[in-house]
C-alpha atoms as a PDB file:
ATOM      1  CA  UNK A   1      -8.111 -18.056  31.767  1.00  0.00           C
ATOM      2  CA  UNK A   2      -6.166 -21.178  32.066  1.00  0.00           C
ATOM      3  CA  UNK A   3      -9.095 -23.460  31.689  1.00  0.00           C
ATOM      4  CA  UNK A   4     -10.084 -21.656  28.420  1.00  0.00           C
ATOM      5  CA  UNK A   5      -6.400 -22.831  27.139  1.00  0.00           C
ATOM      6  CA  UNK A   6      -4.379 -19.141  27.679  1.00  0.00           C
ATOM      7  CA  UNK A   7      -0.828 -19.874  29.630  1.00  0.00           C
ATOM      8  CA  UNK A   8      -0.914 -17.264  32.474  1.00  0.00           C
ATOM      9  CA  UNK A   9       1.293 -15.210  33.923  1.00  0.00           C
ATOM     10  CA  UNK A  10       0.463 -13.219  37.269  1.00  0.00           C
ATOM     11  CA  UNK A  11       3.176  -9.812  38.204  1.00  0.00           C
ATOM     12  CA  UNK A  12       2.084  -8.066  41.225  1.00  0.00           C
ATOM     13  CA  UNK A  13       3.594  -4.660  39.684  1.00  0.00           C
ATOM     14  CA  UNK A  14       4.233  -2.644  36.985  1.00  0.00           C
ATOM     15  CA  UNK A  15       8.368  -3.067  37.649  1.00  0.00           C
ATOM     16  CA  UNK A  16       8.277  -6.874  37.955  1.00  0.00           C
ATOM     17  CA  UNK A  17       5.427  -6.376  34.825  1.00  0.00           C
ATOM     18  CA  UNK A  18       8.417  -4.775  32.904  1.00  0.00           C
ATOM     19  CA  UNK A  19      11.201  -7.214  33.989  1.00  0.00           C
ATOM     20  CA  UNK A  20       9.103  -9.915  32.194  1.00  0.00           C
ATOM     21  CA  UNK A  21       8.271  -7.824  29.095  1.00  0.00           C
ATOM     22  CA  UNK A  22      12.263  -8.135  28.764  1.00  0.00           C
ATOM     23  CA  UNK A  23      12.335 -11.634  29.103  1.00  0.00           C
ATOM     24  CA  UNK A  24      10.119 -13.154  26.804  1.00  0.00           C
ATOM     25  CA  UNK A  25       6.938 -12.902  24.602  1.00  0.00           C
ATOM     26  CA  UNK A  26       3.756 -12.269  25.176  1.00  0.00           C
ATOM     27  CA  UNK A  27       0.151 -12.856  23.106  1.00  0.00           C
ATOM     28  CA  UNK A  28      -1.801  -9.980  25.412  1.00  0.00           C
ATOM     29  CA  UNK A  29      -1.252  -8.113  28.330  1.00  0.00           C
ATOM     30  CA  UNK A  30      -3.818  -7.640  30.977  1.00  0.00           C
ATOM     31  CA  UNK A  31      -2.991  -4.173  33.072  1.00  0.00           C
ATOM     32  CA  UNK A  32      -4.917  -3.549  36.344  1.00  0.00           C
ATOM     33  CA  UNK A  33      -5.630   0.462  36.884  1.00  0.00           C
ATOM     34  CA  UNK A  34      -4.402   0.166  40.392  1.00  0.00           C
ATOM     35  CA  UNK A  35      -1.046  -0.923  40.985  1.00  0.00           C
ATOM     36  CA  UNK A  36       2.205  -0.433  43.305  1.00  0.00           C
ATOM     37  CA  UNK A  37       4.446   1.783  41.934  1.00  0.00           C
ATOM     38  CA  UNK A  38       2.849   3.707  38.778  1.00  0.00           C
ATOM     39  CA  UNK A  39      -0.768   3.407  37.503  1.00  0.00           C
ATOM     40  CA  UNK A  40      -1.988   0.942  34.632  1.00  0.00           C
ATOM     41  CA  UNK A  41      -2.041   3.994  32.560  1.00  0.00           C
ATOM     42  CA  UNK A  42       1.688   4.728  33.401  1.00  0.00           C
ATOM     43  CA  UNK A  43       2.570   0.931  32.758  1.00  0.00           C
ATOM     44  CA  UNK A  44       0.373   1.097  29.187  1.00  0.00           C
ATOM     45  CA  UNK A  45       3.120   4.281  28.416  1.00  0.00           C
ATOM     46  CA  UNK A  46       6.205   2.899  29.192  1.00  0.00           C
ATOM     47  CA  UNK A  47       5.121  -0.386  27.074  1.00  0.00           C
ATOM     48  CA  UNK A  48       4.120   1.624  24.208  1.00  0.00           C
ATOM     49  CA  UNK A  49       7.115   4.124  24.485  1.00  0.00           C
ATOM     50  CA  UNK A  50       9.699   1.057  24.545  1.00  0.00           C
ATOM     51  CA  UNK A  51       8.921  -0.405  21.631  1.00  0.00           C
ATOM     52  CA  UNK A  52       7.142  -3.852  23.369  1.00  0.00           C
ATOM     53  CA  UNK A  53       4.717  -4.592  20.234  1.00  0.00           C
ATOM     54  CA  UNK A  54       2.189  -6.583  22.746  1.00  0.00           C
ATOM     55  CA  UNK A  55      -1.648  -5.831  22.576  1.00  0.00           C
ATOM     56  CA  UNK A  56      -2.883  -4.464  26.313  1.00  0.00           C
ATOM     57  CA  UNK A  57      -6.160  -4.999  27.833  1.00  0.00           C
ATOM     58  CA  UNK A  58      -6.888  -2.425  30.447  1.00  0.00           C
ATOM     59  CA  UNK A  59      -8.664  -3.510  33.338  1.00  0.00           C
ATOM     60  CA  UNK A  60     -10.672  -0.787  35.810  1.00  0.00           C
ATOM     61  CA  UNK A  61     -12.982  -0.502  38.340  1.00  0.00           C
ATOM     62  CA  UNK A  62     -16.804  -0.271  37.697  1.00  0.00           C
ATOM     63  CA  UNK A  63     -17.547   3.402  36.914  1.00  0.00           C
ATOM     64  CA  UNK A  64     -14.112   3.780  35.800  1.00  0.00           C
ATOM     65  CA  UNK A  65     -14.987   4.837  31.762  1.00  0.00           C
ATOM     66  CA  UNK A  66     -12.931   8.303  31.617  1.00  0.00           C
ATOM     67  CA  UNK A  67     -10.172   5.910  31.885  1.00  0.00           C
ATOM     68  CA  UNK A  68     -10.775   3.031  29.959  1.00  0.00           C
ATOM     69  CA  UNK A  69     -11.175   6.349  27.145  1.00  0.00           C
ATOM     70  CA  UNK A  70      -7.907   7.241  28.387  1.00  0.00           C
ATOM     71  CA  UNK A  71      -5.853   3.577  27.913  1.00  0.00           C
ATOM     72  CA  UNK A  72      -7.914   3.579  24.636  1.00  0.00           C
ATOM     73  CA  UNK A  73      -6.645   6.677  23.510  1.00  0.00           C
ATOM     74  CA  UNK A  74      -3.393   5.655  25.012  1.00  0.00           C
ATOM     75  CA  UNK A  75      -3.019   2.687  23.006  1.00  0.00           C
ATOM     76  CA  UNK A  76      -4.709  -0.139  24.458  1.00  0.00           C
ATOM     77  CA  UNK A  77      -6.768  -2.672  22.876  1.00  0.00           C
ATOM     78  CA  UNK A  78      -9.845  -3.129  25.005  1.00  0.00           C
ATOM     79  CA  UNK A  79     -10.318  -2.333  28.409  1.00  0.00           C
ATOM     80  CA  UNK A  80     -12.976  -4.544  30.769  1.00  0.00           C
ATOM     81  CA  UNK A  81     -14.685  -3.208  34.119  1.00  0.00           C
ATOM     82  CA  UNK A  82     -14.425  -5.132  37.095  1.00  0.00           C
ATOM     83  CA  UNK A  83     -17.208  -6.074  39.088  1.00  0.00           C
ATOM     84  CA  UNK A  84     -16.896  -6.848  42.555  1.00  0.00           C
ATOM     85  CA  UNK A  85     -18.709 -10.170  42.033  1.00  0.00           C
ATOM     86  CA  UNK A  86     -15.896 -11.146  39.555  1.00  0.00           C
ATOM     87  CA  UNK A  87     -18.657 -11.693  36.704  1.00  0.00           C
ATOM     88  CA  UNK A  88     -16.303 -10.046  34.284  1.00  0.00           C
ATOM     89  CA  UNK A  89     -13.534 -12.968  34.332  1.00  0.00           C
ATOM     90  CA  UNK A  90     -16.263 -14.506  32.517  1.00  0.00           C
ATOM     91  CA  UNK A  91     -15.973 -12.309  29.136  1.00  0.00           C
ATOM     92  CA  UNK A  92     -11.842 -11.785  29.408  1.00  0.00           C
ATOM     93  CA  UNK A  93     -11.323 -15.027  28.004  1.00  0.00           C
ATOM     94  CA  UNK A  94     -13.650 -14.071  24.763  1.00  0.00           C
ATOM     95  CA  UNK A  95     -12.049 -10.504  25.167  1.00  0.00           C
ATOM     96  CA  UNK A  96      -8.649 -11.451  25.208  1.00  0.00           C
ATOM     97  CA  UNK A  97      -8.949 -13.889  22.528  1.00  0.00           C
ATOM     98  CA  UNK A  98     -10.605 -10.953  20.520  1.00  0.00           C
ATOM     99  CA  UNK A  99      -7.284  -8.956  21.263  1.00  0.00           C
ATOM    100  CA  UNK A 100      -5.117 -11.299  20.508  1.00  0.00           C
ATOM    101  CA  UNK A 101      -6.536 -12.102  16.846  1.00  0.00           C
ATOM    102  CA  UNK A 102      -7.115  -8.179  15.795  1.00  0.00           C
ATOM    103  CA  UNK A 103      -3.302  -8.229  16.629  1.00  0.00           C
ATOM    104  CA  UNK A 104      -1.997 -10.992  14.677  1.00  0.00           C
ATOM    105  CA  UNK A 105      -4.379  -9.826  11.641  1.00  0.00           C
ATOM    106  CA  UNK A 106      -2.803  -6.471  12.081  1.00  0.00           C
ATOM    107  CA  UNK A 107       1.104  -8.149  12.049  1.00  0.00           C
ATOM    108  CA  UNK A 108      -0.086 -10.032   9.461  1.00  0.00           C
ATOM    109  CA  UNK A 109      -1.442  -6.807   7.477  1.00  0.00           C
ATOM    110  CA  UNK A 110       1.915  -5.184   8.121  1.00  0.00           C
ATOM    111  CA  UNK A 111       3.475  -8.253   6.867  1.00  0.00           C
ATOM    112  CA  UNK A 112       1.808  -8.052   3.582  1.00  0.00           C
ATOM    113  CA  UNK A 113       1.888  -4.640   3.049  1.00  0.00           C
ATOM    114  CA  UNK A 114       5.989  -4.904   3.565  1.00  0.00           C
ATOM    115  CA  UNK A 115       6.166  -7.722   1.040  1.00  0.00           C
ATOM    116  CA  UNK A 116       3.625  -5.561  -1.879  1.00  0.00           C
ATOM    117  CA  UNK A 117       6.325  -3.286  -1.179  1.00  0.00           C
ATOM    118  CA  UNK A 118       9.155  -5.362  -2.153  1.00  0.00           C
ATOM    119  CA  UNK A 119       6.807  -6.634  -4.989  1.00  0.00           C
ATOM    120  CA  UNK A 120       5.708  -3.108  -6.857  1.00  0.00           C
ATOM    121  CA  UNK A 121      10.097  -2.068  -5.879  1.00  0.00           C
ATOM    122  CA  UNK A 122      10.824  -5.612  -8.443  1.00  0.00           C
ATOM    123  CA  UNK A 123       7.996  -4.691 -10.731  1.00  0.00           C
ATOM    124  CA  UNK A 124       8.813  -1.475 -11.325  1.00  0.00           C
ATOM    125  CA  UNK A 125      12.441  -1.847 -11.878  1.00  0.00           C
ATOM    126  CA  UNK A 126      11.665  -5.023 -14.470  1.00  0.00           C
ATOM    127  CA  UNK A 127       9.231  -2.247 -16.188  1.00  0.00           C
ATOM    128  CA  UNK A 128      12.069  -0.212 -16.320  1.00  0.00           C
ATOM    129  CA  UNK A 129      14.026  -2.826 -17.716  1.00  0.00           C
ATOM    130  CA  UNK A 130      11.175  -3.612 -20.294  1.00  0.00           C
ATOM    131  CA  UNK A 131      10.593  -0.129 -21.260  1.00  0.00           C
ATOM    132  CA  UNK A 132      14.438   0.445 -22.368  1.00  0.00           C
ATOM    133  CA  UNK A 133      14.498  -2.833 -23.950  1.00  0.00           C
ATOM    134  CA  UNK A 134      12.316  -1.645 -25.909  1.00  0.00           C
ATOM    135  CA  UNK A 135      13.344   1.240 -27.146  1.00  0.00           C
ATOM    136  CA  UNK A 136      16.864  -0.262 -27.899  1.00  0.00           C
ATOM    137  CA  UNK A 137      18.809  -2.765 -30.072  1.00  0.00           C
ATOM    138  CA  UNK A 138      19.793  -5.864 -28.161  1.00  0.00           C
ATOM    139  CA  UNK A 139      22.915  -6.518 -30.284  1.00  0.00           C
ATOM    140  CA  UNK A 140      24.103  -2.916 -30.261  1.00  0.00           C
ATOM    141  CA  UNK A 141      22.780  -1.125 -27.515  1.00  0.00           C
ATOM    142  CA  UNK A 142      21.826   1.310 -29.519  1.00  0.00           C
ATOM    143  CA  UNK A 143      18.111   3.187 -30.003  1.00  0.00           C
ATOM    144  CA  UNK A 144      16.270   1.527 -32.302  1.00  0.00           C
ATOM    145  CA  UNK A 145      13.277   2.792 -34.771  1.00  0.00           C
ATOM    146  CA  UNK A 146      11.112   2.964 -32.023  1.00  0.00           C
ATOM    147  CA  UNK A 147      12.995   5.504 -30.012  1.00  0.00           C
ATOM    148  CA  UNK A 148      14.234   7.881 -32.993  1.00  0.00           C
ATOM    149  CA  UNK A 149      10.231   8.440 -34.140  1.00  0.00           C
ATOM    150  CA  UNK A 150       9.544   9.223 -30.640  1.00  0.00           C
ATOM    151  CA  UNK A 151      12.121  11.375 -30.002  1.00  0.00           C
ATOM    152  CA  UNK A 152      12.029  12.997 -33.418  1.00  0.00           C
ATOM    153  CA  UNK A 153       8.426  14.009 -32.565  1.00  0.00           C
ATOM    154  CA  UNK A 154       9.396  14.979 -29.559  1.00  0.00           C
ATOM    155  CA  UNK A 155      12.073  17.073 -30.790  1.00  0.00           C
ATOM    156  CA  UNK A 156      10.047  18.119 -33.826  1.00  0.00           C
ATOM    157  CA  UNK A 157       7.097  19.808 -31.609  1.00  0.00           C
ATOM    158  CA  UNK A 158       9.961  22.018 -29.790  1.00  0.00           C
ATOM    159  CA  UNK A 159      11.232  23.154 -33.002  1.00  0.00           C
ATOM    160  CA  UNK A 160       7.549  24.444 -33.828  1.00  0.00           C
ATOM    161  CA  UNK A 161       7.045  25.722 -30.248  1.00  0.00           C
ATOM    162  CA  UNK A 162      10.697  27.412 -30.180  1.00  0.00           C
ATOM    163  CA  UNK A 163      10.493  28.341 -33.616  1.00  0.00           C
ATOM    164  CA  UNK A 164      13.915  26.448 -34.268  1.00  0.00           C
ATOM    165  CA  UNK A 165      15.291  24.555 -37.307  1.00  0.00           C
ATOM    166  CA  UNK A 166      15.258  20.825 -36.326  1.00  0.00           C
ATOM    167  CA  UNK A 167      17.874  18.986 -37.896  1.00  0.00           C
ATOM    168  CA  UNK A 168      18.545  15.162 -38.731  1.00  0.00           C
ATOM    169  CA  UNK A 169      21.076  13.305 -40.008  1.00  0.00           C
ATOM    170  CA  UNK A 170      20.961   9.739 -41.130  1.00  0.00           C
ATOM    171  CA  UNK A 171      23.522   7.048 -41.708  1.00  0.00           C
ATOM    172  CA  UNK A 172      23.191   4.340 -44.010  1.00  0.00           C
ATOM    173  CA  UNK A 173      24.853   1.100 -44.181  1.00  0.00           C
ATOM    174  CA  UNK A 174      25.900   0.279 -47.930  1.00  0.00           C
ATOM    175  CA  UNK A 175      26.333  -3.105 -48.973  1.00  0.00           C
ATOM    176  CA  UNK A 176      24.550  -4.734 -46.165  1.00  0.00           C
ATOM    177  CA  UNK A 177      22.491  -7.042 -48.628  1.00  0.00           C
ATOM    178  CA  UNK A 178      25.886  -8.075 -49.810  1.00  0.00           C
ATOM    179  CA  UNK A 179      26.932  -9.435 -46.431  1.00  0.00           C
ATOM    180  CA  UNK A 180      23.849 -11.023 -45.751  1.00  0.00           C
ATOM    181  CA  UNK A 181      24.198 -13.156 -48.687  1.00  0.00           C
ATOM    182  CA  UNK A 182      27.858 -14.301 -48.484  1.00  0.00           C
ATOM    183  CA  UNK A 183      27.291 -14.518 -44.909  1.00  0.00           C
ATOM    184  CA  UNK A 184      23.914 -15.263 -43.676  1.00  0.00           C
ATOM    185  CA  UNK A 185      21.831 -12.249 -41.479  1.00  0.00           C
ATOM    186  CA  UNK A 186      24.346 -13.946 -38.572  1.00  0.00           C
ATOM    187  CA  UNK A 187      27.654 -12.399 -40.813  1.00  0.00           C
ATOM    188  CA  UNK A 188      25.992  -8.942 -40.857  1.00  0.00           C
ATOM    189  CA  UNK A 189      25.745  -8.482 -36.706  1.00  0.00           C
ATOM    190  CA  UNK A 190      29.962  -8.878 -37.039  1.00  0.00           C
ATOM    191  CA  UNK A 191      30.216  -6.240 -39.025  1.00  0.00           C
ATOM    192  CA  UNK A 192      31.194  -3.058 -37.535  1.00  0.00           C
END
C-alpha cells in the first residue's frame, strides 16, 4: 500500500486499533476477521457505535462470504478475501482507493444537502418577506388594495356559504388632492 502512495498504519489488535481511532484521522480502515481480543466484526461495531465516521474494509479468509455479508450488513464498505498466496494485496490498493472516494463523495453529498438546507430555510423566509410586502403599504404598514380584494373575497364566499351578512366599511381621505398640490405627493405621506 505504501508504494501505491497510502500512509500506513499497522495495530496488532482491535484495543490498540481503538486507541488510534482516538488519536487521529483516518481515510479507511482495513479490519482483519481474526484478531486478539474481539473479532473484526466486533471491532466494525464498536467503530460504528462510537461515532468514528471512517469507511472499513473487512478483510477474511477465502471461503469466508457469510461474513463479508455480515460486515456489509454491519456497515462496512467492502470486504476482500485473502488468499494464502497474498494475490489479494494486489487489488486493496484499487479497493481502498474505491472506499475512500465513495466516502468523501458521500461527506461531500451530506455537505451539500446541509447547505440546500440552509438555502430553501433563507429562501423561504425572504418569500415570506416578499409575500407580506406585498400585500402591504411600505409607508404605513398597513394592507393595501391587494390584500382587502383578497380578503373581501375571501370573506365574501363565507358569507354565501354561512349564509351571513358581510359587512364593509370604507374610509376616505378628503382633501388629499389639496395636500398634494400645496405640498407635493411627499407632503401627503406626513399627513396623519
Amino acid at each position: 500500500l505504501a508504494e501505491k502512495g497510502f500512509e500506513v498504519e499497522v495495530v496488532l489488535s482491535a484495543a490498540e486499533s481503538l486507541a488510534r481511532m482516538g488519536n487521529g484521522a483516518y481515510d479507511a480502515v482495513i479490519v482483519d476477521y481474526k484478531m486478539p481480543g474481539m473479532s473484526g466484526l466486533e471491532l466494525l461495531q464498536t467503530l460504528v457505535s462510537s461515532g468514528y465516521d471512517v469507511p472499513v474494509v473487512m478483510a477474511t479468509g477465502a471461503g469466508d462470504e457469510r461474513i463479508a455479508a455480515e460486515a456489509m450488513r454491519g456497515g462496512a464498505y467492502d470486504y476482500i478475501i485473502k488468499e494464502e498466496d497474498l494475490s489479494f494485496l494486489t487489488v486493496l490498493p484499487e479497493v481502498l482507493g474505491r472506499v475512500i472516494a465513495r466516502h468523501r463523495t458521500e461527506l461531500e453529498n451530506v455537505r451539500l444537502q446541509h447547505d440546500l438546507s440552509e438555502k430553501n430555510q433563507l429562501l423561504q423566509q425572504a418569500n415570506a418577506k416578499l409575500a407580506k410586502l406585498s400585500i402591504t403599504d411600505g409607508l404605513t404598514g398597513l394592507y393595501n388594495r391587494r390584500y382587502l380584494e383578497e380578503a373581501l373575497g375571501t370573506e365574501f364566499a363565507k358569507s354565501i356559504r354561512y349564509r351571513t351578512h358581510p359587512s364593509c366599511l370604507l374610509c376616505d381621505f378628503d382633501h388629499v388632492k389639496q395636500v398634494n398640490d400645496k405640498h407635493g405627493h411627499a407632503g401627503d405621506d406626513g399627513v396623519s
